[in-house]
Protein backbone atom coordinates (compact mmCIF):
# COMPACT_ATOMS: atom_id res chain seq x y z
CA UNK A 1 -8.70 141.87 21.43
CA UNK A 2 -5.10 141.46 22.78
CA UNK A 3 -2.13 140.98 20.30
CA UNK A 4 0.91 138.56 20.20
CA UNK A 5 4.22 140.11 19.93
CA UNK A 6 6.09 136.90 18.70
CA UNK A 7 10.01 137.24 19.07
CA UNK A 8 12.97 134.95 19.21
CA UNK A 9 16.49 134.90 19.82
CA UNK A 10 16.96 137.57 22.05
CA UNK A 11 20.05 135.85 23.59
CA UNK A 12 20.03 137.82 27.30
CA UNK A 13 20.56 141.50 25.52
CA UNK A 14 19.06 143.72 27.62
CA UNK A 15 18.79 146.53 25.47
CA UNK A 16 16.51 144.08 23.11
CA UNK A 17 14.40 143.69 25.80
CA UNK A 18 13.51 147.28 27.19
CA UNK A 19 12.84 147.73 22.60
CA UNK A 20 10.81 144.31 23.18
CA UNK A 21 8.94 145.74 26.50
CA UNK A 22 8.03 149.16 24.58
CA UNK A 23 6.49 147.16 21.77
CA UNK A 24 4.32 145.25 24.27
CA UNK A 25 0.59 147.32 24.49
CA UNK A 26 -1.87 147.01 27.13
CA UNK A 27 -3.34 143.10 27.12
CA UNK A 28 -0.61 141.57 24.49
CA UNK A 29 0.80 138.57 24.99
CA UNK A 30 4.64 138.00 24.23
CA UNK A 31 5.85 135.29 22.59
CA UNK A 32 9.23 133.99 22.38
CA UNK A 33 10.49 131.01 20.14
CA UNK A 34 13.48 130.55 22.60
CA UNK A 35 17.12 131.80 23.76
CA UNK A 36 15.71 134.48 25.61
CA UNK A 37 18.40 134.26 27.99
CA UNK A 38 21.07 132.51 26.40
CA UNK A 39 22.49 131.31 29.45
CA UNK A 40 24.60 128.28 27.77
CA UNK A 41 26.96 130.08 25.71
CA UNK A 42 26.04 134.12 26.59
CA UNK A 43 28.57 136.97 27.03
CA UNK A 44 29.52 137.44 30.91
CA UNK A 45 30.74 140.59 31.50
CA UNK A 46 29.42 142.49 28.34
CA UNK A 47 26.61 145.58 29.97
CA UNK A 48 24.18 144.41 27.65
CA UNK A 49 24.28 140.81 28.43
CA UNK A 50 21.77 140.77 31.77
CA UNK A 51 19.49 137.44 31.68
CA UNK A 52 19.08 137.76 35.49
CA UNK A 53 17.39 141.02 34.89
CA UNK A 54 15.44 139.41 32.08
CA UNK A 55 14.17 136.91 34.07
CA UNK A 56 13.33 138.98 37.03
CA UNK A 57 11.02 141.67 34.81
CA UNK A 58 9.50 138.73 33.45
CA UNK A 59 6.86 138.54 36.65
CA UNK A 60 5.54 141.84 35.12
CA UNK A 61 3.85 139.99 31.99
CA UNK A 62 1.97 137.81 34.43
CA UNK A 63 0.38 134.92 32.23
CA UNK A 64 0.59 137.11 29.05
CA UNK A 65 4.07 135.06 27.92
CA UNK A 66 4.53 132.11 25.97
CA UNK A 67 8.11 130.64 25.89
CA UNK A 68 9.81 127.86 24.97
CA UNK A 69 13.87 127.05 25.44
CA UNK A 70 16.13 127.29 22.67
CA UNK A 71 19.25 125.37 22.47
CA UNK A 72 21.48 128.37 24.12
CA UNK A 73 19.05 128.61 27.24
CA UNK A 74 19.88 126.48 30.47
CA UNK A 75 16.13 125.34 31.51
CA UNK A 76 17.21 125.23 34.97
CA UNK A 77 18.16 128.96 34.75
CA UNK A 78 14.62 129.41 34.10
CA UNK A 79 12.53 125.96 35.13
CA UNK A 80 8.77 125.46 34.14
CA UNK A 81 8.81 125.76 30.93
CA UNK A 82 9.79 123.14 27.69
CA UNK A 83 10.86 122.88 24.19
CA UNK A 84 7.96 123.06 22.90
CA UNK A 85 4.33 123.79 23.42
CA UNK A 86 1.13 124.01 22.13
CA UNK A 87 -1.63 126.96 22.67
CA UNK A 88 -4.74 128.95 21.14
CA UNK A 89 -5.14 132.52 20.20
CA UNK A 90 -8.34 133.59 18.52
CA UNK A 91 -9.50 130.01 18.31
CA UNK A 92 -6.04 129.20 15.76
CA UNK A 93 -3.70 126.70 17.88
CA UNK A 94 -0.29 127.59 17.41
CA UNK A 95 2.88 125.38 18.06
CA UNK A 96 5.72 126.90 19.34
CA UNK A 97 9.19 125.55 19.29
CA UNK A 98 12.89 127.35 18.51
CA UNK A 99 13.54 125.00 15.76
CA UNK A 100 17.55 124.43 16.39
CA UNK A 101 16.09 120.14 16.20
CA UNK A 102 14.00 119.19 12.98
CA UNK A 103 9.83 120.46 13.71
CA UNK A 104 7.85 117.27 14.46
CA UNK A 105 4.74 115.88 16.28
CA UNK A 106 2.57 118.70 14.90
CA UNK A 107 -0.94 118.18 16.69
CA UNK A 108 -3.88 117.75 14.16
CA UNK A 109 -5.55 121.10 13.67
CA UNK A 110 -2.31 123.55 14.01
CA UNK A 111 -2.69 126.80 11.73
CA UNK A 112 0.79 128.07 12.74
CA UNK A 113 4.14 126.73 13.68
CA UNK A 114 6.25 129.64 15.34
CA UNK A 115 9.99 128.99 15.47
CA UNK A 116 13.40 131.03 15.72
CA UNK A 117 17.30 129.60 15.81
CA UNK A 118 18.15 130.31 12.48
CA UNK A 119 17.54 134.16 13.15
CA UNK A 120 16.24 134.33 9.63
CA UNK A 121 12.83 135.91 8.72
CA UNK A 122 10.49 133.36 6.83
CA UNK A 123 6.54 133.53 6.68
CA UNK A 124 4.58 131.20 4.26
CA UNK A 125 2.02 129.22 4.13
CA UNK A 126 2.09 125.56 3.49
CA UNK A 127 -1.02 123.65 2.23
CA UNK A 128 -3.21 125.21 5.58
CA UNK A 129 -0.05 125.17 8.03
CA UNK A 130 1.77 128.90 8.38
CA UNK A 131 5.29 128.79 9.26
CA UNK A 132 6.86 131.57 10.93
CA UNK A 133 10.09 132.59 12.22
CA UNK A 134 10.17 135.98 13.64
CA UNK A 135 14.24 136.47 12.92
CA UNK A 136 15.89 138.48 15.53
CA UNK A 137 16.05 141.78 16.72
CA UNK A 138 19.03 141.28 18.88
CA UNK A 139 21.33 139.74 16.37
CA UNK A 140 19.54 139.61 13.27
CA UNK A 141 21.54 137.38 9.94
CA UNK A 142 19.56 139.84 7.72
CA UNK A 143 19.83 143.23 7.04
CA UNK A 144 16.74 143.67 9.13
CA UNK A 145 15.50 143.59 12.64
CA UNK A 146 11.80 141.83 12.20
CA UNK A 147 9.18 140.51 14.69
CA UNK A 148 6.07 139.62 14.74
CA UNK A 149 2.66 140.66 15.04
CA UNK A 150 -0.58 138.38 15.38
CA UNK A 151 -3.58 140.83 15.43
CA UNK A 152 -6.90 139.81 14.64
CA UNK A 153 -6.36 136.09 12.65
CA UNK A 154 -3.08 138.07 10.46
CA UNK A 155 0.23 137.50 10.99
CA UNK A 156 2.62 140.20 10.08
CA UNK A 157 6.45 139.83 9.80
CA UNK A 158 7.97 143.71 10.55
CA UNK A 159 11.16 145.47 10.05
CA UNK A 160 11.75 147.35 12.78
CA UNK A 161 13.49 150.38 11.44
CA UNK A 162 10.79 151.17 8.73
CA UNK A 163 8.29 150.38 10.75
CA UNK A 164 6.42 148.29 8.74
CA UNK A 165 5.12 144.87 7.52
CA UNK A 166 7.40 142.98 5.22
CA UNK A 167 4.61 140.54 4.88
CA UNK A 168 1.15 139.15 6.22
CA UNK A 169 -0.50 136.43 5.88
CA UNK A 170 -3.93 135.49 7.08
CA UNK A 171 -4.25 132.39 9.43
């Protein structure tokens, strides 16, 4: 059964995507709540800041990559894709959005709304909704790197350093 890695705010750092890319195991999907590339306000010039590299591996995941933009990605930088969207995974549909506008228009039936911009942690569980924001590993407003992990109907938020789920919940 293939995974989803669920990320967000990875705002065109390189080095945050090689750490994302070595997460990624053999049939997972990636998932990314938006700026991936961050090509509104980004950081010409700096050696990590390489969204044209970004974008170019991205042909490597195939069909295993859900994205939406965030408000610091240019969708023509990247065209095909929207501000939000709606999919399945284990027979649980999931909406996915970055958040950085108020979440509405939830379709009937969602078990988990996936969002990012506040680069913030959260998992709970209202009524029989889950909300989720993965926080960031690139510039985290925590003391911890966390991302996701949807194996199996659980959601797990992880710190990267320790290795470890903060918290799960089950969808």
């Amino acid at each position: 059964m293939s995974r989803l890695l669920v990320t967000a705010d990875v705002h065109g750092s390189y080095g945050t995507w090689m750490l994302l890319k070595s997460l990624l195991k053999p049939g997972d999907t990636l998932v990314v709540a938006g700026d991936l590339f961050d090509t509104r306000y980004g950081r010409p010039g700096h050696p990590d800041y390489q969204p044209e590299t970004i974008k170019n591996d991205l042909a490597t995941l195939g069909n295993r990559f859900c994205y939406v933009y965030g408000n610091c990605d240019i969708p023509s930088f990247y065209p095909g894709y929207a501000f939000d969207l709606q999919f399945s995974h284990m027979g649980k549909k999931i909406h996915l959005v970055h958040g950085h506008t108020p979440v509405s228009g939830i379709p009937s039936g969602t078990a988990m709304v996936i969002q990012g911009h506040t680069h913030i942690p959260r998992l709970e569980k209202q009524e029989n909704l889950v909300m989720f924001n993965p926080g960031s590993l690139a510039a985290p407003r925590t003391e911890r790197y966390t991302y996701g992990i949807v194996d199996n109907n659980r959601i797990s938020l992880m710190d990267l350093k320790q290795n470890r789920a903060l918290a799960c919940l089950d969808l």
